[in-house]
N, C-alpha and C. Protein backbone atom coordinates (compact mmCIF):
# COMPACT_ATOMS: atom_id res chain seq x y z
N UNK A 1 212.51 184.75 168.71
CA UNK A 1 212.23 185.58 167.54
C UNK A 1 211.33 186.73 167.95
N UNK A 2 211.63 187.94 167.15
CA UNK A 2 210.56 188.95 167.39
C UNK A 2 209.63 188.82 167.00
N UNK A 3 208.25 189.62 167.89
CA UNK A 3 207.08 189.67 167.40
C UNK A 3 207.46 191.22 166.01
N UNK A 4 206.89 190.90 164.67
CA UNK A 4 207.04 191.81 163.95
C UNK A 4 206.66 193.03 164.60
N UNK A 5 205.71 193.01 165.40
CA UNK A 5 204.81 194.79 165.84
C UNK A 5 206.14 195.09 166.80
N UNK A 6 207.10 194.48 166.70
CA UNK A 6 208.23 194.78 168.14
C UNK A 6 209.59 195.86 167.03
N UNK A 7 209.51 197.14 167.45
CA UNK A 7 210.18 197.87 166.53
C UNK A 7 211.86 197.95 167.52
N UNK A 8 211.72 197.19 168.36
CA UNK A 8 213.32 196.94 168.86
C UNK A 8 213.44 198.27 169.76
N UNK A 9 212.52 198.94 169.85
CA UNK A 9 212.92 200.16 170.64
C UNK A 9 211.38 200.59 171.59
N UNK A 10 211.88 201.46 172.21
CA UNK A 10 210.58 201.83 173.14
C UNK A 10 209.89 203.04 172.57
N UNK A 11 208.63 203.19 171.99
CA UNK A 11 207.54 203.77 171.55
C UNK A 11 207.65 205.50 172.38
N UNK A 12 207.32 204.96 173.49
CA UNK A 12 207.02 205.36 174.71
C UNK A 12 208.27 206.96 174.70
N UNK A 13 209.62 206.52 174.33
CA UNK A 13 210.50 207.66 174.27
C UNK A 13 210.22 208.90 173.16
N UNK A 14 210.05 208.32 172.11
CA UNK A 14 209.55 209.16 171.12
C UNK A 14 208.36 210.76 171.68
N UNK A 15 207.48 209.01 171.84
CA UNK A 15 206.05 209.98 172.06
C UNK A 15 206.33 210.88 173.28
N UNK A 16 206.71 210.71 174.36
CA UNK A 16 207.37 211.71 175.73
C UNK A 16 207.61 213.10 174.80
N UNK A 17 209.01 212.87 174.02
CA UNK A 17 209.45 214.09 173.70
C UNK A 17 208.70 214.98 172.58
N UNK A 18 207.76 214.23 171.89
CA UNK A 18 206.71 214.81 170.74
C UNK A 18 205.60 215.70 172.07
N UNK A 19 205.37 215.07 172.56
CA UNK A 19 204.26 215.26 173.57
C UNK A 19 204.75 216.72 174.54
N UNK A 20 205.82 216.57 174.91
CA UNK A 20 206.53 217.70 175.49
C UNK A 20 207.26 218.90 174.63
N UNK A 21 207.40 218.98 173.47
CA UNK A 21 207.37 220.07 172.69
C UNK A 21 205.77 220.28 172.15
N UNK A 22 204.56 219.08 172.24
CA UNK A 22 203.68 220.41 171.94
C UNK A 22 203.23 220.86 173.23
N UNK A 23 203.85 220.62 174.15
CA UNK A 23 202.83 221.05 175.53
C UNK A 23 203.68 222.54 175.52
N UNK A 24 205.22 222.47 175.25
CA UNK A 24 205.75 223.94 175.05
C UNK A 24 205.26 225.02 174.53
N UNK A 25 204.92 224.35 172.93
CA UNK A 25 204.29 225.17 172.05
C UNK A 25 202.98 225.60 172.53
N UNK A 26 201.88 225.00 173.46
CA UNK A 26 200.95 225.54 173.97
C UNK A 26 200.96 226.29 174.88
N UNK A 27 201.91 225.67 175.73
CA UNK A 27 202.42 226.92 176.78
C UNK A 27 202.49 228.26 176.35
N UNK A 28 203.75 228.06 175.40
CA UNK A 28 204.34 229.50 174.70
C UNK A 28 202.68 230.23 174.47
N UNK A 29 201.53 229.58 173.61
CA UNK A 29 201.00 230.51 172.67
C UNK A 29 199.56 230.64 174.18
N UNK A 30 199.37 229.95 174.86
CA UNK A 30 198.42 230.43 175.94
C UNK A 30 199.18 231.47 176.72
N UNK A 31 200.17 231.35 176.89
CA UNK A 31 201.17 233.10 177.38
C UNK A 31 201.08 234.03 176.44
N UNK A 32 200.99 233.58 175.64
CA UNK A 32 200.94 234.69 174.69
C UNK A 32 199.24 235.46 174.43
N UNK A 33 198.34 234.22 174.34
CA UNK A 33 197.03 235.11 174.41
C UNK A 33 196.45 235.21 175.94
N UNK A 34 196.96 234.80 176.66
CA UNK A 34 196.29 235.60 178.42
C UNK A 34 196.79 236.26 178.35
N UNK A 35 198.16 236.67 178.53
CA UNK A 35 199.15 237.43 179.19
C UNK A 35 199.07 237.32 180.30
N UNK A 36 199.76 236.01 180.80
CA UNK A 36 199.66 235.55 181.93
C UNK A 36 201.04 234.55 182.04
N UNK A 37 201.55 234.23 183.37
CA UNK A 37 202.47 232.92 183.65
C UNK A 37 201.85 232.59 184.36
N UNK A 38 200.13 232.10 184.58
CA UNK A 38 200.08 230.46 184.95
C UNK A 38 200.04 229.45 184.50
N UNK A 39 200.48 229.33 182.84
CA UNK A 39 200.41 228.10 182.26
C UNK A 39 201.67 227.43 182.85
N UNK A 40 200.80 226.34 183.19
CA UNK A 40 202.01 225.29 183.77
C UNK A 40 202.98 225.27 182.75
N UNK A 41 204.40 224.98 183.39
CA UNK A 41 205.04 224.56 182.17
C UNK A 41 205.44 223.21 181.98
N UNK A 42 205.85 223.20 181.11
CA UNK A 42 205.84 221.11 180.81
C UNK A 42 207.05 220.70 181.08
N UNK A 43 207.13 219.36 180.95
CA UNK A 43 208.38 218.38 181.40
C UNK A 43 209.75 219.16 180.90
N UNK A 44 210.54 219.73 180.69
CA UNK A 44 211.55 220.04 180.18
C UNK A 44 212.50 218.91 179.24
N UNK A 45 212.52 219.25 178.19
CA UNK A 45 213.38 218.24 176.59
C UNK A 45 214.63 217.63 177.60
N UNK A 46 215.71 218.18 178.24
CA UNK A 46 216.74 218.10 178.84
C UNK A 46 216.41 216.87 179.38
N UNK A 47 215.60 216.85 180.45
CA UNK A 47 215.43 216.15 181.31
C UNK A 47 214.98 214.78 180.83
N UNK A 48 213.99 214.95 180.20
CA UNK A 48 213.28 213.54 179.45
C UNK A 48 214.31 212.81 178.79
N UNK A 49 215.59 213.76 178.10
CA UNK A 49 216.70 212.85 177.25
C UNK A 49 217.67 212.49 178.24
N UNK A 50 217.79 213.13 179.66
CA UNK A 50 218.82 212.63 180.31
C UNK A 50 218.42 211.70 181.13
N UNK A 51 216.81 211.13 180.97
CA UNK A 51 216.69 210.08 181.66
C UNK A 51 216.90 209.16 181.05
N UNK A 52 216.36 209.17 179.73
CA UNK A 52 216.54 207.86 178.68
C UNK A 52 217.95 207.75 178.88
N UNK A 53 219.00 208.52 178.45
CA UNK A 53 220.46 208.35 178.65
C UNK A 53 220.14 207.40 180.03
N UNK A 54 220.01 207.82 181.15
CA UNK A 54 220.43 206.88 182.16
C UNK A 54 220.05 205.67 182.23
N UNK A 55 218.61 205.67 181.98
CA UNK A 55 217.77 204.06 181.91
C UNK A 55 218.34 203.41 180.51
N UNK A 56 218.47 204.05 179.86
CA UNK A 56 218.42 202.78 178.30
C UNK A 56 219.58 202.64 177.89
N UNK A 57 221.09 203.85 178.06
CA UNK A 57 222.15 203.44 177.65
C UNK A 57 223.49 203.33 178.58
N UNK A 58 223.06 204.19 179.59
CA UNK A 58 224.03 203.77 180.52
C UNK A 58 224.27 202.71 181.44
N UNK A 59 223.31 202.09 181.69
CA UNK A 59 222.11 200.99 182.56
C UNK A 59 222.84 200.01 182.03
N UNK A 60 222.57 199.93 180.67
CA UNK A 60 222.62 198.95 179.21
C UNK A 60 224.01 198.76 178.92
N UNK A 61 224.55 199.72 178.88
CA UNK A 61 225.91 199.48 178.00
C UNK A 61 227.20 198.26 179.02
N UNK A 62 226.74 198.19 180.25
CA UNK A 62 227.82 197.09 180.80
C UNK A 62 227.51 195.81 180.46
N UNK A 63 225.78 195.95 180.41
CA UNK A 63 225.09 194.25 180.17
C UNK A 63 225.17 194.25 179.18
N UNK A 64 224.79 194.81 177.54
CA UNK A 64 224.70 194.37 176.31
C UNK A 64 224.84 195.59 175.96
N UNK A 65 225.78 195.42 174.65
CA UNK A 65 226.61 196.97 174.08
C UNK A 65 225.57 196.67 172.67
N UNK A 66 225.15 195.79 172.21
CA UNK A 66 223.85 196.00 171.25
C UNK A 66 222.87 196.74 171.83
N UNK A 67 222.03 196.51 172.65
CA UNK A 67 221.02 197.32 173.16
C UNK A 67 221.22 198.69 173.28
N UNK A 68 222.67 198.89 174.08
CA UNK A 68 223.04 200.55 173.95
C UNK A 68 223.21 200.83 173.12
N UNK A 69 223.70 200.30 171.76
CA UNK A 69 224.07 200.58 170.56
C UNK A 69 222.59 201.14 169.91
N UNK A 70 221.40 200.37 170.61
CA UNK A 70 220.20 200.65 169.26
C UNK A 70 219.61 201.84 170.43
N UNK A 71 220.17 201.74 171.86
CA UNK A 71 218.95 203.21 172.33
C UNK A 71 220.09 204.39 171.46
N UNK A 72 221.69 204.22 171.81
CA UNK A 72 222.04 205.30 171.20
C UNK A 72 221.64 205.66 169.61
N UNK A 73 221.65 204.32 168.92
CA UNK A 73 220.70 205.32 167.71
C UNK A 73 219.43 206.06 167.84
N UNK A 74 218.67 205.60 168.66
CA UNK A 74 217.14 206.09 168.87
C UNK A 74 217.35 207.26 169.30
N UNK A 75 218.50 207.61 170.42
CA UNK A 75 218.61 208.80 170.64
C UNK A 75 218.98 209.96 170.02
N UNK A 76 219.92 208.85 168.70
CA UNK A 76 220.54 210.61 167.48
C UNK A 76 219.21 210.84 167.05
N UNK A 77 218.02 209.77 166.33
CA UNK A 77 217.61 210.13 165.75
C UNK A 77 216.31 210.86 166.28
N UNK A 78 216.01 210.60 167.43
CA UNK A 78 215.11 211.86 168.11
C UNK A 78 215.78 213.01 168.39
N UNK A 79 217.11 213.30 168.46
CA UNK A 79 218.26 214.53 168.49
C UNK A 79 217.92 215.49 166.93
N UNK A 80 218.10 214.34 166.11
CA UNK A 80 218.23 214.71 165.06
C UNK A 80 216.67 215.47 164.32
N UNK A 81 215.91 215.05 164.78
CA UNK A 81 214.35 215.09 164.66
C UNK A 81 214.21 216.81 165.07
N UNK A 82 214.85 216.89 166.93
CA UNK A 82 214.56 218.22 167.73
C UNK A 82 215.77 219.28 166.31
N UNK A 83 216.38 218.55 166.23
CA UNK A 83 217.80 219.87 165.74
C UNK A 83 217.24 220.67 164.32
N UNK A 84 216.88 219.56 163.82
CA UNK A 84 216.58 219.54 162.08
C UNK A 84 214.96 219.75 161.90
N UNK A 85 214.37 219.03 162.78
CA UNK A 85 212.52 219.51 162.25
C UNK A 85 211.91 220.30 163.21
N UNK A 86 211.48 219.93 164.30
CA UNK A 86 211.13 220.94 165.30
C UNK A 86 211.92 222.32 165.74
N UNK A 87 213.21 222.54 164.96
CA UNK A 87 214.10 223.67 165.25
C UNK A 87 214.58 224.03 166.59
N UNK A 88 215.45 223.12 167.21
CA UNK A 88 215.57 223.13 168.40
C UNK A 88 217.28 223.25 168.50
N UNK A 89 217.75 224.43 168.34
CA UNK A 89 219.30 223.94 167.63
C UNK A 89 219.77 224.22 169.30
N UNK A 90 219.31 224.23 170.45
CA UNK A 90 220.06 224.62 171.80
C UNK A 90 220.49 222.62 171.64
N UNK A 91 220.12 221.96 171.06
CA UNK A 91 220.45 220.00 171.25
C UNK A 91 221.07 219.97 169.90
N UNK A 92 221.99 220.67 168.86
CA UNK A 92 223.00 220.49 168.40
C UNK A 92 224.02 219.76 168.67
N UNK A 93 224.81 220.39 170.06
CA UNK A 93 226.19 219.50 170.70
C UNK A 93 225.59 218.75 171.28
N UNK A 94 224.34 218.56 171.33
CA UNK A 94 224.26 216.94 172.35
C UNK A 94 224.30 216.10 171.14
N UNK A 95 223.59 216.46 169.76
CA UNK A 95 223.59 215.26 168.51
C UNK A 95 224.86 215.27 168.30
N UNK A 96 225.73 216.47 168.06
CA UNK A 96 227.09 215.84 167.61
C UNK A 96 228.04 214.91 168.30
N UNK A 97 227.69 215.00 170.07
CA UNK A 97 228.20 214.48 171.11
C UNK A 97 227.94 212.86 170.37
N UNK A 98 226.46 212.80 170.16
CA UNK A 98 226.47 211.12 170.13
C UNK A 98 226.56 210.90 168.54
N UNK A 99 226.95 211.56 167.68
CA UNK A 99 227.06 211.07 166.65
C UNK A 99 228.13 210.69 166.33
N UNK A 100 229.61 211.66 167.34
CA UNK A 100 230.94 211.09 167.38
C UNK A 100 230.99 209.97 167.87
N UNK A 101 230.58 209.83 169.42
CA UNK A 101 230.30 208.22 170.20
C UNK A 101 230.04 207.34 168.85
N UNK A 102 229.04 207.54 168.00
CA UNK A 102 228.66 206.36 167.66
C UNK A 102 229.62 206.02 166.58
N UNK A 103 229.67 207.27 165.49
CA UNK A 103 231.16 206.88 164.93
C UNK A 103 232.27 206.31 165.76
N UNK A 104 232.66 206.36 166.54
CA UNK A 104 234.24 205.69 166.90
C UNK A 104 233.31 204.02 167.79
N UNK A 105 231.77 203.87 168.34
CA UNK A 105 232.01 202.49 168.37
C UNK A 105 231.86 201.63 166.41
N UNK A 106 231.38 202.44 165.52
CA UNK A 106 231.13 201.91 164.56
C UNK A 106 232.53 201.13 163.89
N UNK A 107 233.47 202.27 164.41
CA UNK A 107 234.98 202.70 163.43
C UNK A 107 235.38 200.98 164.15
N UNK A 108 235.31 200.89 165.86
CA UNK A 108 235.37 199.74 166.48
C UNK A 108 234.79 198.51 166.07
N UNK A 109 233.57 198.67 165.74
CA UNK A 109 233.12 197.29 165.48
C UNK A 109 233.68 196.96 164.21
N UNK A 110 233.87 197.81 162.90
CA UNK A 110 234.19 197.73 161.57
C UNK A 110 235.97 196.80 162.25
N UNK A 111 236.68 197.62 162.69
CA UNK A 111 237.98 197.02 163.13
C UNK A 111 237.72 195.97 163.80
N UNK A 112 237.10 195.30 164.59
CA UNK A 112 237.17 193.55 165.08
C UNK A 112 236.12 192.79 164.36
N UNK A 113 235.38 193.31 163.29
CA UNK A 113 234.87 192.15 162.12
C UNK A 113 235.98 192.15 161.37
N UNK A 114 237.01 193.17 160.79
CA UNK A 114 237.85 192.85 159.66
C UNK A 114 238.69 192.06 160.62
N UNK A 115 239.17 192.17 161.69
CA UNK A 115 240.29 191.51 162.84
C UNK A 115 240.20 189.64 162.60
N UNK A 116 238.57 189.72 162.89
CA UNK A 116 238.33 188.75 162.98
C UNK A 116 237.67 187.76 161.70
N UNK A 117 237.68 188.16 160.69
CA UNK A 117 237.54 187.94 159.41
C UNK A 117 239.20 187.39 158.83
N UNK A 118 239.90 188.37 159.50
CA UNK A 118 241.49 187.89 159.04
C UNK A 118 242.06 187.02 159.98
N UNK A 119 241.68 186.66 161.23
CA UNK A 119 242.00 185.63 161.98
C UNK A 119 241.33 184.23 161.91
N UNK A 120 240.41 184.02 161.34
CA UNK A 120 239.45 182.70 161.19
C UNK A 120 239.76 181.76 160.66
N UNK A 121 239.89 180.99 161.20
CA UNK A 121 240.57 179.34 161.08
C UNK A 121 239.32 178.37 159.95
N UNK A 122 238.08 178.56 160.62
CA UNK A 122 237.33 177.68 159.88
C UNK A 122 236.53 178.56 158.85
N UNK A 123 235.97 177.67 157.84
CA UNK A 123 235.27 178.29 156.23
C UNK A 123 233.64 179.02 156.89
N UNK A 124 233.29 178.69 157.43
CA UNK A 124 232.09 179.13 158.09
C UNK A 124 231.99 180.11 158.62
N UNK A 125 233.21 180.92 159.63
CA UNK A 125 233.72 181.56 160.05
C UNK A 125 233.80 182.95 159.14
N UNK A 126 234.56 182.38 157.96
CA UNK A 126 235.15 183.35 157.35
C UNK A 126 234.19 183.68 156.17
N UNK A 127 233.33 182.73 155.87
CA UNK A 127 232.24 183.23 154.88
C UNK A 127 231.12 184.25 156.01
N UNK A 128 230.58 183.57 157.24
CA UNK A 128 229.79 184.52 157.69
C UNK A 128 230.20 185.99 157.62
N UNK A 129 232.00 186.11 158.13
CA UNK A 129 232.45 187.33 158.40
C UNK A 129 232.42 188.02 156.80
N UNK A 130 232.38 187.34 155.89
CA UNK A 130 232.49 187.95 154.67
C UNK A 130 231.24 188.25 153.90
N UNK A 131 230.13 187.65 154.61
CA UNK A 131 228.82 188.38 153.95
C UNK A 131 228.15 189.38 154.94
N UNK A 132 228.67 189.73 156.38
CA UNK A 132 228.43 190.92 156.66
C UNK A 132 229.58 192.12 156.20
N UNK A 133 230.55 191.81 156.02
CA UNK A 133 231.23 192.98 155.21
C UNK A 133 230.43 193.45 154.03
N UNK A 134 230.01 192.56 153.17
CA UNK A 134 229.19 192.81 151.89
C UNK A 134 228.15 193.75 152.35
N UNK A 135 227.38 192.94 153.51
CA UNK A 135 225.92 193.53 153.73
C UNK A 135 226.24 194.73 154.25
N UNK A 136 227.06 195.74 155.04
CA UNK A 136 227.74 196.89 155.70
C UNK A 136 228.24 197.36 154.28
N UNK A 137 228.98 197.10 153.35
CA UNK A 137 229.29 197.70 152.32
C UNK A 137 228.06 198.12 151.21
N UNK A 138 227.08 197.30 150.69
CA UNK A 138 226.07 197.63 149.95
C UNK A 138 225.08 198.40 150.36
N UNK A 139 225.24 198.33 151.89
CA UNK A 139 224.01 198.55 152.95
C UNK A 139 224.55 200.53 152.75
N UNK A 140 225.58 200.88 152.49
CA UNK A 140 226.09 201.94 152.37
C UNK A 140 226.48 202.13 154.00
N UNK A 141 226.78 201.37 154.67
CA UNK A 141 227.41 202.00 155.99
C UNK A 141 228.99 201.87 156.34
N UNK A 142 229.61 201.43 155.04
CA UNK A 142 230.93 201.86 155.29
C UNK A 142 231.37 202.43 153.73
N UNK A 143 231.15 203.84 153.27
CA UNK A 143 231.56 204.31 152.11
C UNK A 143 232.53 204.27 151.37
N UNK A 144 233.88 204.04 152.66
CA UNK A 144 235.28 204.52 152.11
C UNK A 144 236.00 202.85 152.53
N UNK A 145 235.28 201.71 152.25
CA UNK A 145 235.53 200.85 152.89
C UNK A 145 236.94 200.06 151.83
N UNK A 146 236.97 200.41 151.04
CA UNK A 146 238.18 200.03 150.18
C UNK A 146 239.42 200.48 151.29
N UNK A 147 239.93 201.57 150.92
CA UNK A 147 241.03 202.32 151.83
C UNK A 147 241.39 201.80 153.26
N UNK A 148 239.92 201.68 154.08
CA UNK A 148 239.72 201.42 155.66
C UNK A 148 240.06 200.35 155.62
N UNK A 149 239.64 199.30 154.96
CA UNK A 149 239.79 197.66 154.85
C UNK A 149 241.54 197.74 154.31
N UNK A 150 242.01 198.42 153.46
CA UNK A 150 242.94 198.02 153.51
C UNK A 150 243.84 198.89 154.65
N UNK A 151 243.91 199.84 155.40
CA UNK A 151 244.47 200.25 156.60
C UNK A 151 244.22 198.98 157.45
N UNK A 152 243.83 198.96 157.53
CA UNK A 152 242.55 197.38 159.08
C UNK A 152 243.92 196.10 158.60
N UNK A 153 243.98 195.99 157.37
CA UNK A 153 245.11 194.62 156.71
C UNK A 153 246.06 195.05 157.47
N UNK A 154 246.71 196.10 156.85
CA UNK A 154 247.97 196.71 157.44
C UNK A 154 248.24 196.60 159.02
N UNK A 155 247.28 197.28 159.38
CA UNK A 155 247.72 197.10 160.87
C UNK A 155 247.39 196.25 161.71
N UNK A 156 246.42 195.06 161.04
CA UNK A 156 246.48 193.65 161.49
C UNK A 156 247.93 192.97 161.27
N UNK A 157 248.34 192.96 160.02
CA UNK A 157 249.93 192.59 159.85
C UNK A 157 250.92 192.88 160.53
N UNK A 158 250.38 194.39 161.19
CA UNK A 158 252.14 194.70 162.05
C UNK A 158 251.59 193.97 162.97
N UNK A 159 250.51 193.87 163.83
CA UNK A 159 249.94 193.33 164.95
C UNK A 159 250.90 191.59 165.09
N UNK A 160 250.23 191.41 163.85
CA UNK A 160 250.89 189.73 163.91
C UNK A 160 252.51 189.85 163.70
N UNK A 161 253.09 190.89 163.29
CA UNK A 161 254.70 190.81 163.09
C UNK A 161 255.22 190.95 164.76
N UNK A 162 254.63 192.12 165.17
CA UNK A 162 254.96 192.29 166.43
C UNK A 162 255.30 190.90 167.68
N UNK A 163 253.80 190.60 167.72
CA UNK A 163 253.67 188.98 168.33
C UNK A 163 254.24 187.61 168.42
């Protein structure tokens, strides 16, 4: 079990990239009142996100596709943080990059809970699979889930006609 103070993610990534846009912003404004380029300049945004990419989801994603699943959220939503609050729109196509990724594993996982919700032999089985559909449906993370759920039937059926 988790310790509650355990937020499932690393602290440590956040604060890097908070820490390195204000060292920018100081940069920028000590150039601006010396008139000078010896302010060091700081870690570069790029770099700090293409390490996390390597250590936390690429690392991750052969051993446990949950773990990559929660750095890739951590990563839209520090994407989303630079794009939308700090005004950083040059990391636009990198958020949309992983916001598609994460849509099509979502679109995936939604397709082998309904798969496997319609394949389940025992009552246990099929009630667990049927109160995370609920909890994904109320939870608002599948909106259009009427339509999808019934596409997912459909082409579970040809699946089994085929076979």
């Amino acid at each position: 079990m988790r310790d509650s103070s355990d937020f499932g993610f690393d602290l440590g990534f956040r604060t890097e990239i908070i820490n390195a846009v204000e060292q920018e912003n100081l940069a920028m404004f000590e150039r601006r009142t010396r008139r000078t380029s010896t302010v060091p300049m700081p870690k570069p945004l790029h770099r700090i996100l293409q390490q996390f990419i390597s250590e936390k989801i690429d690392a991750v994603v052969r051993k446990d596709p949950n773990d990559a699943l929660r750095s890739a959220s951590e990563l839209r939503s520090v994407l989303r943080d630079l794009v939308n609050g700090v005004k950083h729109p040059e990391f636009k196509p990198d958020l949309e990059r992983v916001e598609a990724a994460m849509n099509r594993i979502r679109r995936a996982g939604l397709e082998r809970l309904v798969y496997r919700f319609l394949s389940a032999k025992q009552p246990e089985e099929v009630e667990e699979c049927r109160q995370y559909l609920i909890e994904l449906v109320e939870g608002g993370c599948w909106p259009e889930w009427r339509t999808e759920f019934e596409a997912l039937v459909d082409k579970y059926c040809e699946t089994m006609k085929a076979s």
